[in-house]
C-alpha atoms as a PDB file:
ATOM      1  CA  UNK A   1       3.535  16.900  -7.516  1.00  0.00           C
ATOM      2  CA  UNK A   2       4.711  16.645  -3.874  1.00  0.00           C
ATOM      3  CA  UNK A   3       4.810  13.562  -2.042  1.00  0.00           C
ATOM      4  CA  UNK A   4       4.003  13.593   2.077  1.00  0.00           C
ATOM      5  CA  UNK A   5       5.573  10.694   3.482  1.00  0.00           C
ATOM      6  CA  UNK A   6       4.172  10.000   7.118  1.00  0.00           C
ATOM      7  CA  UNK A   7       6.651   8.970   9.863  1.00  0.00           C
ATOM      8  CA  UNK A   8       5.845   6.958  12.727  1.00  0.00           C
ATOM      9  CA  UNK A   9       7.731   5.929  15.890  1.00  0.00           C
ATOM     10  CA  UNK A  10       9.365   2.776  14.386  1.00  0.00           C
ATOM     11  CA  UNK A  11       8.956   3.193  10.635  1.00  0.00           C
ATOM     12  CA  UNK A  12      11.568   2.171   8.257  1.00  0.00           C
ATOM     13  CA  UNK A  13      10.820   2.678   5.268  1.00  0.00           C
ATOM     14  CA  UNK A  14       9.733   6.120   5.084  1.00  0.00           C
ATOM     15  CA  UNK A  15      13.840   6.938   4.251  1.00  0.00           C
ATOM     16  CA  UNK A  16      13.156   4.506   1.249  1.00  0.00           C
ATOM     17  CA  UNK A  17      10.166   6.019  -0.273  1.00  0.00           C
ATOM     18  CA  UNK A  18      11.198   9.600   0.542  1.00  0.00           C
ATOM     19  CA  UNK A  19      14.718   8.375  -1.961  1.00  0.00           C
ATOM     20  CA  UNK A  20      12.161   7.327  -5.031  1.00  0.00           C
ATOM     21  CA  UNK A  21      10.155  10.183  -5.087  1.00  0.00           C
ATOM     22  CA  UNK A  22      12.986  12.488  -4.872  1.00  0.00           C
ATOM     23  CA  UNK A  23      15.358  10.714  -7.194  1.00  0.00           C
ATOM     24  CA  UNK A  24      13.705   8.082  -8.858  1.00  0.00           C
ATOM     25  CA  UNK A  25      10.684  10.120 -10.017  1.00  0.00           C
ATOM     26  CA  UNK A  26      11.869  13.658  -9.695  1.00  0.00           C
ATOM     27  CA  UNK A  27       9.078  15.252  -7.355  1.00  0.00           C
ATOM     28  CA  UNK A  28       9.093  17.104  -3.882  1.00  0.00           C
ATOM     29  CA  UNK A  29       8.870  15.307  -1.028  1.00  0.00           C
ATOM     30  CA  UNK A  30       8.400  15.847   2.315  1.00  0.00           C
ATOM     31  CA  UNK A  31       8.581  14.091   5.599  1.00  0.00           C
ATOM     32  CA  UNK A  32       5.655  14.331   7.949  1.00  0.00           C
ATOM     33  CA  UNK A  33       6.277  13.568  11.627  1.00  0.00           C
ATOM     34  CA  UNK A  34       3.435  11.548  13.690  1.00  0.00           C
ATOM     35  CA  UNK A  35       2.886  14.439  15.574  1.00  0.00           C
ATOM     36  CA  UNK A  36       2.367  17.204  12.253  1.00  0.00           C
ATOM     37  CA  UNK A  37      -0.983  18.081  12.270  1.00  0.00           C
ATOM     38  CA  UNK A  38      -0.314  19.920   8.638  1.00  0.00           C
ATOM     39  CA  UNK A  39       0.582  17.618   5.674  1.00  0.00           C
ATOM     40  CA  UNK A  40       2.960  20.990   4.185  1.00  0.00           C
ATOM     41  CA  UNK A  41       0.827  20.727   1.306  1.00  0.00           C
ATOM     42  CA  UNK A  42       1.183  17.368   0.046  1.00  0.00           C
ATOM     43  CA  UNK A  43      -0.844  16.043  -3.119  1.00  0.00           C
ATOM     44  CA  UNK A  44      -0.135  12.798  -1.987  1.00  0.00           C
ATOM     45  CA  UNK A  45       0.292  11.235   1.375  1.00  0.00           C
ATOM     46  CA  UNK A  46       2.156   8.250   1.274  1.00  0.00           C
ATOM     47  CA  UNK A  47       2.523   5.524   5.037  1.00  0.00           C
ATOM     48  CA  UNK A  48       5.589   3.851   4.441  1.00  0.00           C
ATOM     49  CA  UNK A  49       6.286   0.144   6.088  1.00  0.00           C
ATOM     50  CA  UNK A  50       7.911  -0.714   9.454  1.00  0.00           C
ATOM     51  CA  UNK A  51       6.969  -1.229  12.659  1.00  0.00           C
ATOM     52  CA  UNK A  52       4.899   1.708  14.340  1.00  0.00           C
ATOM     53  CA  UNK A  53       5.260   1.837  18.058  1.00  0.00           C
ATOM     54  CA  UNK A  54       6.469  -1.263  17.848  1.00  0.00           C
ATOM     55  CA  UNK A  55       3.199  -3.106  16.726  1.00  0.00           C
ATOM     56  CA  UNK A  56       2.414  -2.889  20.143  1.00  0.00           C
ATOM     57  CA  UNK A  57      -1.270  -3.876  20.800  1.00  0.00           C
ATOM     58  CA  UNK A  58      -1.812  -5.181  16.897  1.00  0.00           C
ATOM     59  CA  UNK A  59       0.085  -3.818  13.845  1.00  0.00           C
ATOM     60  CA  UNK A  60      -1.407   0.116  13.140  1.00  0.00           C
ATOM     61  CA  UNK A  61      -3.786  -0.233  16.387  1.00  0.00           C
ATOM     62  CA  UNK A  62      -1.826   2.922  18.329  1.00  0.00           C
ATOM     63  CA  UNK A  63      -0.300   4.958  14.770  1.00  0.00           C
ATOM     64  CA  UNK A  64      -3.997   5.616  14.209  1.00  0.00           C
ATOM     65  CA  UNK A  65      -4.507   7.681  16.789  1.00  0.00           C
ATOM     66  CA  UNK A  66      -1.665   9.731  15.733  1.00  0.00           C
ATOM     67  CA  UNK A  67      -2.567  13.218  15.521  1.00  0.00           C
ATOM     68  CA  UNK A  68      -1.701  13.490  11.468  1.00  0.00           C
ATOM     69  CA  UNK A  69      -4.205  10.696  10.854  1.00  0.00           C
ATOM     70  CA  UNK A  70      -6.881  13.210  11.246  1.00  0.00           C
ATOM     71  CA  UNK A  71      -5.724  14.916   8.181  1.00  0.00           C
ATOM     72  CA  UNK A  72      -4.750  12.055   6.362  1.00  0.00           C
ATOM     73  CA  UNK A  73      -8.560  11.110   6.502  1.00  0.00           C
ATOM     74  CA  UNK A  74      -9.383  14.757   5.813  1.00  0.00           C
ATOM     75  CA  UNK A  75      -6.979  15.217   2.801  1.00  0.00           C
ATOM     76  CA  UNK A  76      -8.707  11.493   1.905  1.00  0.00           C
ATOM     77  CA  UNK A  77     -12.704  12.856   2.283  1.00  0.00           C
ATOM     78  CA  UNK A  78     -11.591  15.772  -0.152  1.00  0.00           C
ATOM     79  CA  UNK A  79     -10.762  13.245  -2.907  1.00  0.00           C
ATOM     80  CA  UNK A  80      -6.882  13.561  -2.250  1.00  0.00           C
ATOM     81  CA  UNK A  81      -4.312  10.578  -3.136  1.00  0.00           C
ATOM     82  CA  UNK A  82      -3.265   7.915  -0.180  1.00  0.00           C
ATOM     83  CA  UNK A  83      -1.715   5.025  -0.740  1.00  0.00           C
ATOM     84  CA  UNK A  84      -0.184   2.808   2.513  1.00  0.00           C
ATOM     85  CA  UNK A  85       2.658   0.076   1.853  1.00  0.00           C
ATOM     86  CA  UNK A  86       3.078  -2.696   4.132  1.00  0.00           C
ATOM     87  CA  UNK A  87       2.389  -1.028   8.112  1.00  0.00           C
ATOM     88  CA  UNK A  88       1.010   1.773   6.328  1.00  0.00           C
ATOM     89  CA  UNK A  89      -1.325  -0.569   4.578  1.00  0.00           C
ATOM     90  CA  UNK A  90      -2.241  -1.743   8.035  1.00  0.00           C
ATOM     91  CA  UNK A  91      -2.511   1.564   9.644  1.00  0.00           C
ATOM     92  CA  UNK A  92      -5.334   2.453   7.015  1.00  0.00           C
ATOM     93  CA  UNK A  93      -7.358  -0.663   7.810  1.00  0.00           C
ATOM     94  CA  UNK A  94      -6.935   0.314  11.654  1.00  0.00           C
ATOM     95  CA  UNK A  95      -8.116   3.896  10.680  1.00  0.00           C
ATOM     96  CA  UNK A  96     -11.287   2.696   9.210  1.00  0.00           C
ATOM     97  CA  UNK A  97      -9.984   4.657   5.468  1.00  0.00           C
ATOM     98  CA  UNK A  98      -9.801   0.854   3.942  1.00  0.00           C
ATOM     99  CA  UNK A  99     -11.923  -2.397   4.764  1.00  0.00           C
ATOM    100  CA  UNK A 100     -10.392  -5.416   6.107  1.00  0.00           C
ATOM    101  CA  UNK A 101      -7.920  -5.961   8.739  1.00  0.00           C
ATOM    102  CA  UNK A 102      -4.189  -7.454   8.079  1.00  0.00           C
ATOM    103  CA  UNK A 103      -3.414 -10.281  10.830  1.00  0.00           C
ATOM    104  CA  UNK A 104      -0.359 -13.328  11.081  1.00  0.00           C
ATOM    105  CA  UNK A 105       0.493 -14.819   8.525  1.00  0.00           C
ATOM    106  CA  UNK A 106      -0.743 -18.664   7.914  1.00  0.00           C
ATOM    107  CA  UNK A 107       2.501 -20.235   9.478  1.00  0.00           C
ATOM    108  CA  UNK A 108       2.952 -17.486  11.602  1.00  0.00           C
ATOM    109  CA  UNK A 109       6.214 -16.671  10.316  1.00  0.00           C
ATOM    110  CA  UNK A 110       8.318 -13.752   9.034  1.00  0.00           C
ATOM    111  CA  UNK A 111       7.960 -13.644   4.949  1.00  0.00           C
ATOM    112  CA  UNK A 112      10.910 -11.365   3.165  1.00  0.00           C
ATOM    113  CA  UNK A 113      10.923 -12.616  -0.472  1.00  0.00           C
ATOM    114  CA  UNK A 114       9.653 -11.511  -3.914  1.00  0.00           C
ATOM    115  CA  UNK A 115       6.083 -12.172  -5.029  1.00  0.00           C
ATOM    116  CA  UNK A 116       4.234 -12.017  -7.954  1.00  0.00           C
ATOM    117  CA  UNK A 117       0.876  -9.673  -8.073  1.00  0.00           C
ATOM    118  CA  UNK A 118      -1.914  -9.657 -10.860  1.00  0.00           C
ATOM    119  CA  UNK A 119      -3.251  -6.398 -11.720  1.00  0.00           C
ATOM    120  CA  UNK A 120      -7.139  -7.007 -11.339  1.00  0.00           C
ATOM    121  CA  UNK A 121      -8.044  -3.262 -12.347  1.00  0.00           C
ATOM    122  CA  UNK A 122      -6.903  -0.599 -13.599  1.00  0.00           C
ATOM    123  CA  UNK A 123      -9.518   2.197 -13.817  1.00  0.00           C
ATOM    124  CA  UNK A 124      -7.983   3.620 -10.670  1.00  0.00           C
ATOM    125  CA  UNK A 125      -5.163   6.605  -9.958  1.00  0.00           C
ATOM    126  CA  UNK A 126      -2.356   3.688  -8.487  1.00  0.00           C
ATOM    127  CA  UNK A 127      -2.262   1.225 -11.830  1.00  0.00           C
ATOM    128  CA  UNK A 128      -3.379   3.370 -14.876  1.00  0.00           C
ATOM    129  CA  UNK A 129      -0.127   2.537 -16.343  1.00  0.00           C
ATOM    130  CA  UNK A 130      -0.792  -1.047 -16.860  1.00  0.00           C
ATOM    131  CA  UNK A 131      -3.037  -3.648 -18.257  1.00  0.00           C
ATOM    132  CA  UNK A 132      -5.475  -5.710 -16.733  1.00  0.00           C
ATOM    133  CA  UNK A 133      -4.365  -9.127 -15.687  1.00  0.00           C
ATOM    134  CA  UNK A 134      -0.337  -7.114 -15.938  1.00  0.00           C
ATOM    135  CA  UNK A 135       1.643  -9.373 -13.652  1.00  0.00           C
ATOM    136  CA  UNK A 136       4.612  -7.638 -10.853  1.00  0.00           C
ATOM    137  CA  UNK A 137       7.383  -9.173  -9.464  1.00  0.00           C
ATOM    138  CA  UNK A 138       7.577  -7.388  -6.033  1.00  0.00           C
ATOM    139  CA  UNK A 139       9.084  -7.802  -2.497  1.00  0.00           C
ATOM    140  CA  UNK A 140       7.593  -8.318   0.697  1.00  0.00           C
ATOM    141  CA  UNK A 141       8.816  -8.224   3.951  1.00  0.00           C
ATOM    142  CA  UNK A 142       6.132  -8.588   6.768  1.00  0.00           C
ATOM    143  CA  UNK A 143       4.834 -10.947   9.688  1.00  0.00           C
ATOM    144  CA  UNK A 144       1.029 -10.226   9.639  1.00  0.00           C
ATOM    145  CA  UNK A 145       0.278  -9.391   6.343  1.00  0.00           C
ATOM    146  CA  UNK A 146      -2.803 -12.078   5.981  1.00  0.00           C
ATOM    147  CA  UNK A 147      -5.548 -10.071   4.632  1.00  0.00           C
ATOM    148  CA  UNK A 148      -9.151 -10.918   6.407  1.00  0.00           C
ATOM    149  CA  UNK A 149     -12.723  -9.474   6.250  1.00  0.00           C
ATOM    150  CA  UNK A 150     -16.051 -11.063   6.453  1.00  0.00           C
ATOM    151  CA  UNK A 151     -17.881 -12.505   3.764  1.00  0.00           C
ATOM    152  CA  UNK A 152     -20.296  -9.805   2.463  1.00  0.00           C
ATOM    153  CA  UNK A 153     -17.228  -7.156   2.201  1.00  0.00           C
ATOM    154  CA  UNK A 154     -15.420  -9.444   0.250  1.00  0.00           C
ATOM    155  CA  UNK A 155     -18.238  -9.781  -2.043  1.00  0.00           C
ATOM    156  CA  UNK A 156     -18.166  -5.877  -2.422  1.00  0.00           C
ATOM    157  CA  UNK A 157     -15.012  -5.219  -2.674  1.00  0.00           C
ATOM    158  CA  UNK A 158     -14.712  -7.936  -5.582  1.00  0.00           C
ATOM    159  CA  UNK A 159     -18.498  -6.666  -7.063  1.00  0.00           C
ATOM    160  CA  UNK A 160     -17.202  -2.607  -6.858  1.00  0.00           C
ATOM    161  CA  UNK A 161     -13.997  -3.562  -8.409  1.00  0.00           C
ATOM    162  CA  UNK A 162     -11.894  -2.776  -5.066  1.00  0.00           C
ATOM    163  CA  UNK A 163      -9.630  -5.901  -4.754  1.00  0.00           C
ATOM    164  CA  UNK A 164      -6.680  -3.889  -7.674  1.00  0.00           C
ATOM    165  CA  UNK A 165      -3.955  -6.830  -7.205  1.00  0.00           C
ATOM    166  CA  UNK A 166      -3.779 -10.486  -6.235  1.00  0.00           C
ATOM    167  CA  UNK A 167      -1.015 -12.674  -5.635  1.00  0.00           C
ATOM    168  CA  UNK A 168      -0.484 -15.367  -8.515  1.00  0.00           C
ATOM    169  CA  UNK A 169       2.014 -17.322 -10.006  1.00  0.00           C
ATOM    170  CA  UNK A 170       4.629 -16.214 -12.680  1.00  0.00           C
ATOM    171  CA  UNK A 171       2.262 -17.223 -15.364  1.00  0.00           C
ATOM    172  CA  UNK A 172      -0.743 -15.205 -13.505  1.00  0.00           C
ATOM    173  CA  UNK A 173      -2.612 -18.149 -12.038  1.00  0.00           C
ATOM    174  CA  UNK A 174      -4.241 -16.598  -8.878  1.00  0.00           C
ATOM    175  CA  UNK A 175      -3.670 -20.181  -7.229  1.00  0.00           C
ATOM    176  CA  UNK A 176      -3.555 -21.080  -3.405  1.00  0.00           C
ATOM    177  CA  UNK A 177       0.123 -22.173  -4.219  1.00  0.00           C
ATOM    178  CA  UNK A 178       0.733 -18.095  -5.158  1.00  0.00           C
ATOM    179  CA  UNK A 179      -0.369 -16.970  -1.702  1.00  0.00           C
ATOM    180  CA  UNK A 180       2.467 -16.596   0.579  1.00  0.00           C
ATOM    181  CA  UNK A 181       0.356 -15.358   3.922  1.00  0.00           C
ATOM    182  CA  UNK A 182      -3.051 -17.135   4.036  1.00  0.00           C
ATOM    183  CA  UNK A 183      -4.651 -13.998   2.482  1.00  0.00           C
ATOM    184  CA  UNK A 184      -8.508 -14.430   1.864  1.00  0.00           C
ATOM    185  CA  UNK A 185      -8.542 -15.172  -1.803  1.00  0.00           C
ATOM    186  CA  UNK A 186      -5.111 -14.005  -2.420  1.00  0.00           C
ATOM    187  CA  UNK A 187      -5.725 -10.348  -2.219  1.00  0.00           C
ATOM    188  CA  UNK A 188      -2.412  -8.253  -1.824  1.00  0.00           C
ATOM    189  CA  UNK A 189      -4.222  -4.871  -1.788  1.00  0.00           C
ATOM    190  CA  UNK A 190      -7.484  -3.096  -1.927  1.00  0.00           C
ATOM    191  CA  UNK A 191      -8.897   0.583  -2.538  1.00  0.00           C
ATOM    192  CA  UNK A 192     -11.544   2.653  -0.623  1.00  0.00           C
ATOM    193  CA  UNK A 193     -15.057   3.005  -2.432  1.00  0.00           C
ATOM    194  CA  UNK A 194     -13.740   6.748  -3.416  1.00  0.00           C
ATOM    195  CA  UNK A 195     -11.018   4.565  -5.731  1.00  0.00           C
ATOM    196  CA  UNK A 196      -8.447   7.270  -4.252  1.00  0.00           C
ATOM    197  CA  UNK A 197      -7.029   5.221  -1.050  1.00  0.00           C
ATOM    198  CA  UNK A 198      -4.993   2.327  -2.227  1.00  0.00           C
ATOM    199  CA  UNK A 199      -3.158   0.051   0.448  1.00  0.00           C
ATOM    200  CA  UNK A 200      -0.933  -3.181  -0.552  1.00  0.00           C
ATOM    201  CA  UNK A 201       1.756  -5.475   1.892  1.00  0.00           C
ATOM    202  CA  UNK A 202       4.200  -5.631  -0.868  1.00  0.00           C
ATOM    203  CA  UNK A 203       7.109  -2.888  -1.327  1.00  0.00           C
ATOM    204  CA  UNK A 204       6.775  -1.109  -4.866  1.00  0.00           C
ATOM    205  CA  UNK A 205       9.511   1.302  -3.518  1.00  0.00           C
ATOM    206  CA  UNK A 206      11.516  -1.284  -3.051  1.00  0.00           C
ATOM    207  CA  UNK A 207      11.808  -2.265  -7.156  1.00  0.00           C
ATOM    208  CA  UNK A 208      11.950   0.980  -8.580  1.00  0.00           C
ATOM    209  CA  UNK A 209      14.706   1.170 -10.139  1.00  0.00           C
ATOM    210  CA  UNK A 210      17.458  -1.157 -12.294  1.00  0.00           C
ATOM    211  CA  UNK A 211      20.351  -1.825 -10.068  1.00  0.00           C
ATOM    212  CA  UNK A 212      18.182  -3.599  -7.358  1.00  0.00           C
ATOM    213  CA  UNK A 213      17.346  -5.839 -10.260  1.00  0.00           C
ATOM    214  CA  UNK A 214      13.954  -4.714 -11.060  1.00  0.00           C
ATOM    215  CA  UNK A 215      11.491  -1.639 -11.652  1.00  0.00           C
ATOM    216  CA  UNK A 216       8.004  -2.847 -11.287  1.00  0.00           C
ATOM    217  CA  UNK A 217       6.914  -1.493  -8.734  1.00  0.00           C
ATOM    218  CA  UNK A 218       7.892   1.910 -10.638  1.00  0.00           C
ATOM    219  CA  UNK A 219       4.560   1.180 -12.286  1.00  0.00           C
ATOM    220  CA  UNK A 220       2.410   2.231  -9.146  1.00  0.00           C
ATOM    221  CA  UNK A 221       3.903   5.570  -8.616  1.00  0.00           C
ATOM    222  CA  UNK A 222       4.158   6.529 -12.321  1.00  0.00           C
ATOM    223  CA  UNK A 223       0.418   5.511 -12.691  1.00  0.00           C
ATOM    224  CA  UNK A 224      -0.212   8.070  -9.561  1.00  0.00           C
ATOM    225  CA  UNK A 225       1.452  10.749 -11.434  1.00  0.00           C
ATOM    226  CA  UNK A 226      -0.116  10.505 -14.753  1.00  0.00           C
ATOM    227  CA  UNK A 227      -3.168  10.097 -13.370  1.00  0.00           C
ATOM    228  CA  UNK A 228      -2.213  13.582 -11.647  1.00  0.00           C
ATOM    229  CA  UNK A 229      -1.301  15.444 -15.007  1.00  0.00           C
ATOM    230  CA  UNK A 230      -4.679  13.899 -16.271  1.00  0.00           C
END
């Protein structure tokens, strides 16, 4: 399994999620530059978090016009694995490869703390390790991160089974309490109709492994690879 791991002009975390696929899980991975109009091969393409060109304009409005985000929606039309954390999440809702747009958070202030996410579904590729209603302790670390769309997506995406986790308390109450951005009924992240394009705001790479003090988000990427070998 090789990992493509997209690199914009002001991401940060690329470094991070490049370190768990290479040590944490064991696969190839490769960095992609902006400019690559090749993804080397990659199984997976994953857009890490940080700022691309300096969320100039809105957050993801310029890194979709990057030149690789023609194949990333190329390698996604063929059924291929995406998943976008935090900017990246952003970037695919800019591309038009998710629904929904990311925008300030309620409060308009930067969030960096852990959160708790409900798994709402897991007959996809990015949670087939867990169980429905699982809950995750992850990080997040972002300024517009508020999840919006119009009424009659929101109904579809919660009809088709698209909305995969929600933020909730530690005893899984998706509760207005739980949401830390002002995101339409507490939705952390959403898939594509294809159930193969996954984007979320909070940092699975980030809570990988034991000595940061928790391995949750470990979950995501192990689901992606057995749903691979499957």
């Amino acid at each position: 399994m090789k990992f493509g791991i997209v690199q914009f002009p002001g991401s940060n975390d690329d470094r991070d999620a490049l370190h768990v696929v290479r040590s944490v899980l064991g696969c190839q991975g490769e960095s992609l530059w902006h400019k690559d109009q090749d993804l080397k091969g990659s199984d997976v393409v994953l857009l890490p978090g940080g700022f691309s060109y300096g969320d100039y304009l809105r957050t993801g409005a310029m890194a979709r016009f990057s030149p690789i985000m023609g194949e990333v929606a190329r390698h996604a039309q063929r059924g291929g694995t995406v998943i976008g954390i935090c900017n990246g999440f952003q970037i695919l809702c800019e591309a038009g490869l998710l629904p929904g747009v990311l925008v300030r958070n309620r409060g308009l202030g930067f969030i960096c703390k852990f959160v708790h996410l409900k798994v709402e579904d897991t007959d996809n590729r990015f949670f087939s390790t867990c169980r429905r209603g699982q809950i995750l302790r992850v990080p997040i670390k972002h300024g517009e991160g508020c999840y919006f769309a119009d009424g009659e997506t929101l109904k579809r995406l919660s009809g088709e089974r698209q909305v995969l986790v929600r933020y909730c308390t530690p005893s899984g109450e998706v509760a207005p309490g739980a949401n830390p951005n002002g995101s339409l009924e507490n939705i952390a992240g959403v898939c594509n109709a294809g159930r193969n394009v996954f984007g979320l705001m909070p940092h699975p790479e980030h809570a990988t492994e034991a000595i940061l003090g928790n391995e949750d988000g470990r979950k995501i990427f192990e689901s992606i690879l057995q749903s691979a070998a499957q």
